[in-house]
N, C-alpha and C. Protein backbone atom coordinates (compact mmCIF):
# COMPACT_ATOMS: atom_id res chain seq x y z
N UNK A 1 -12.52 23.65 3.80
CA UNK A 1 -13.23 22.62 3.02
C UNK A 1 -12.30 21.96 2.03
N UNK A 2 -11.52 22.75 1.60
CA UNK A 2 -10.24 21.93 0.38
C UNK A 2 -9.79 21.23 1.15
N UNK A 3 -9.04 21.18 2.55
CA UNK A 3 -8.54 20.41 2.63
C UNK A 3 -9.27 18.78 3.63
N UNK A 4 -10.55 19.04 3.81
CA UNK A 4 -11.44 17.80 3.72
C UNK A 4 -11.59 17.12 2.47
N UNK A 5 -11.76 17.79 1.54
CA UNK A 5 -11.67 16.88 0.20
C UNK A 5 -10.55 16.44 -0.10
N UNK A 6 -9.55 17.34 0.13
CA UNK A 6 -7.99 16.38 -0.18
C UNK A 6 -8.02 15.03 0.65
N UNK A 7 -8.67 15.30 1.64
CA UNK A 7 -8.54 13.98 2.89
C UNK A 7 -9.13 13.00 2.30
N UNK A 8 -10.49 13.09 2.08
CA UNK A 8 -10.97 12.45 1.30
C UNK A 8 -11.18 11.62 0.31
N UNK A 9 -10.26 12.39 -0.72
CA UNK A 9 -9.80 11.81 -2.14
C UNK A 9 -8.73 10.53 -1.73
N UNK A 10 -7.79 11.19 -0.20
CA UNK A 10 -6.68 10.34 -0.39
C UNK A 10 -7.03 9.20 0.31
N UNK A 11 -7.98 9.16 0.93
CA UNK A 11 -8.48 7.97 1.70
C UNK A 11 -9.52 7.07 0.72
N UNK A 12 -10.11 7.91 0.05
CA UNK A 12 -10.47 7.32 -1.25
C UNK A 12 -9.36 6.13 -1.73
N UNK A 13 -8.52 7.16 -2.28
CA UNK A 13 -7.43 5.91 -2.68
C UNK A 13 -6.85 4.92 -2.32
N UNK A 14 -6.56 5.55 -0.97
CA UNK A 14 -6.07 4.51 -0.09
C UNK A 14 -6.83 2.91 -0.21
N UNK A 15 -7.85 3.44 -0.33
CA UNK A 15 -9.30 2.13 0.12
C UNK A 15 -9.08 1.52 -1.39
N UNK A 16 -8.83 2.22 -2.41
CA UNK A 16 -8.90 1.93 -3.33
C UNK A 16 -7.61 0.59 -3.54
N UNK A 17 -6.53 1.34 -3.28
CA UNK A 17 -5.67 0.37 -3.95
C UNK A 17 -5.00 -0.12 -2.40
N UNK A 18 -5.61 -0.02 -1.50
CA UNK A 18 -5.91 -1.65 0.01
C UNK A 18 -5.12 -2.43 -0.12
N UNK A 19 -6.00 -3.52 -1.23
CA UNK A 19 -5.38 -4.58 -1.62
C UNK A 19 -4.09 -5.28 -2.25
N UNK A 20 -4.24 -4.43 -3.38
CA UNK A 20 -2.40 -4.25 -4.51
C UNK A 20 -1.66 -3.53 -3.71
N UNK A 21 -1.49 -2.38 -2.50
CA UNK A 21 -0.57 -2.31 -1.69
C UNK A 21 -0.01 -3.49 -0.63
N UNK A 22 -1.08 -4.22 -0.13
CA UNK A 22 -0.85 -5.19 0.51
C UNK A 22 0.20 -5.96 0.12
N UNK A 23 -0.66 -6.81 -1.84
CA UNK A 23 -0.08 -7.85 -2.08
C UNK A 23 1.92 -6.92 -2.70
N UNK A 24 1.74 -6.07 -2.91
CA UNK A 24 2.93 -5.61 -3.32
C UNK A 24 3.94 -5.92 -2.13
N UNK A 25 3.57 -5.28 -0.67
CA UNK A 25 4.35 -5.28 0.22
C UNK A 25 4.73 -7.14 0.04
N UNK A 26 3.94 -7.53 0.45
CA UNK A 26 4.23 -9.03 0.96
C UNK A 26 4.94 -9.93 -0.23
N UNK A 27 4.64 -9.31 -1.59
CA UNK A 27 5.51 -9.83 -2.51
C UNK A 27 7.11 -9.29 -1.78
N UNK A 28 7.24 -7.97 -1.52
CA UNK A 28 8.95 -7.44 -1.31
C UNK A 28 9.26 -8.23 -0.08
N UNK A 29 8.05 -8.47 0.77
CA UNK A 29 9.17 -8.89 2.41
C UNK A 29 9.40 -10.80 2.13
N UNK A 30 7.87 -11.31 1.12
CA UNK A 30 8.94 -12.22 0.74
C UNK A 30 10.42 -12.71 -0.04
N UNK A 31 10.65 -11.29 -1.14
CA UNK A 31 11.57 -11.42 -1.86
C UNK A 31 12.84 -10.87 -0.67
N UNK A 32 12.41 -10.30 -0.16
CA UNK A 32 13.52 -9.74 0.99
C UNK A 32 13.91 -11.24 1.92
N UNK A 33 13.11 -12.18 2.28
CA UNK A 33 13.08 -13.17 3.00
C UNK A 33 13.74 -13.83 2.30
N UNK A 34 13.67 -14.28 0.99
CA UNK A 34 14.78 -15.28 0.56
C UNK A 34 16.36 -14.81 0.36
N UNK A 35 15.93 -13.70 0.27
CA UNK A 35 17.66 -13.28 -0.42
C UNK A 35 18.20 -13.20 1.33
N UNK A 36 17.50 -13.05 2.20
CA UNK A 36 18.09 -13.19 3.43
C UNK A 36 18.43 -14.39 4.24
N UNK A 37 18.05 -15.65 3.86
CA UNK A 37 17.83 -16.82 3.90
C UNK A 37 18.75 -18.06 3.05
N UNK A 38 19.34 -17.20 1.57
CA UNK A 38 19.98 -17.70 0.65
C UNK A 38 21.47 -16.86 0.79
């Protein structure tokens, strides 16, 4: 059972911060895109 709730919690989070992981990534692969480009 602990480790269903660990699952849980972390998928919790996951869902939680979805979005700000998203926009984080796509902020780096654009900053990665210019310095590759420049």
């Amino acid at each position: 059972m602990a480790v269903v709730a660990v699952l849980y919690c972390f998928f919790f989070i996951l869902e939680f911060f979805d979005e700000d992981i998203y926009e984080i990534i796509g902020s780096n692969f654009k900053i990665s895109q210019r310095k590759f480009f420049a």
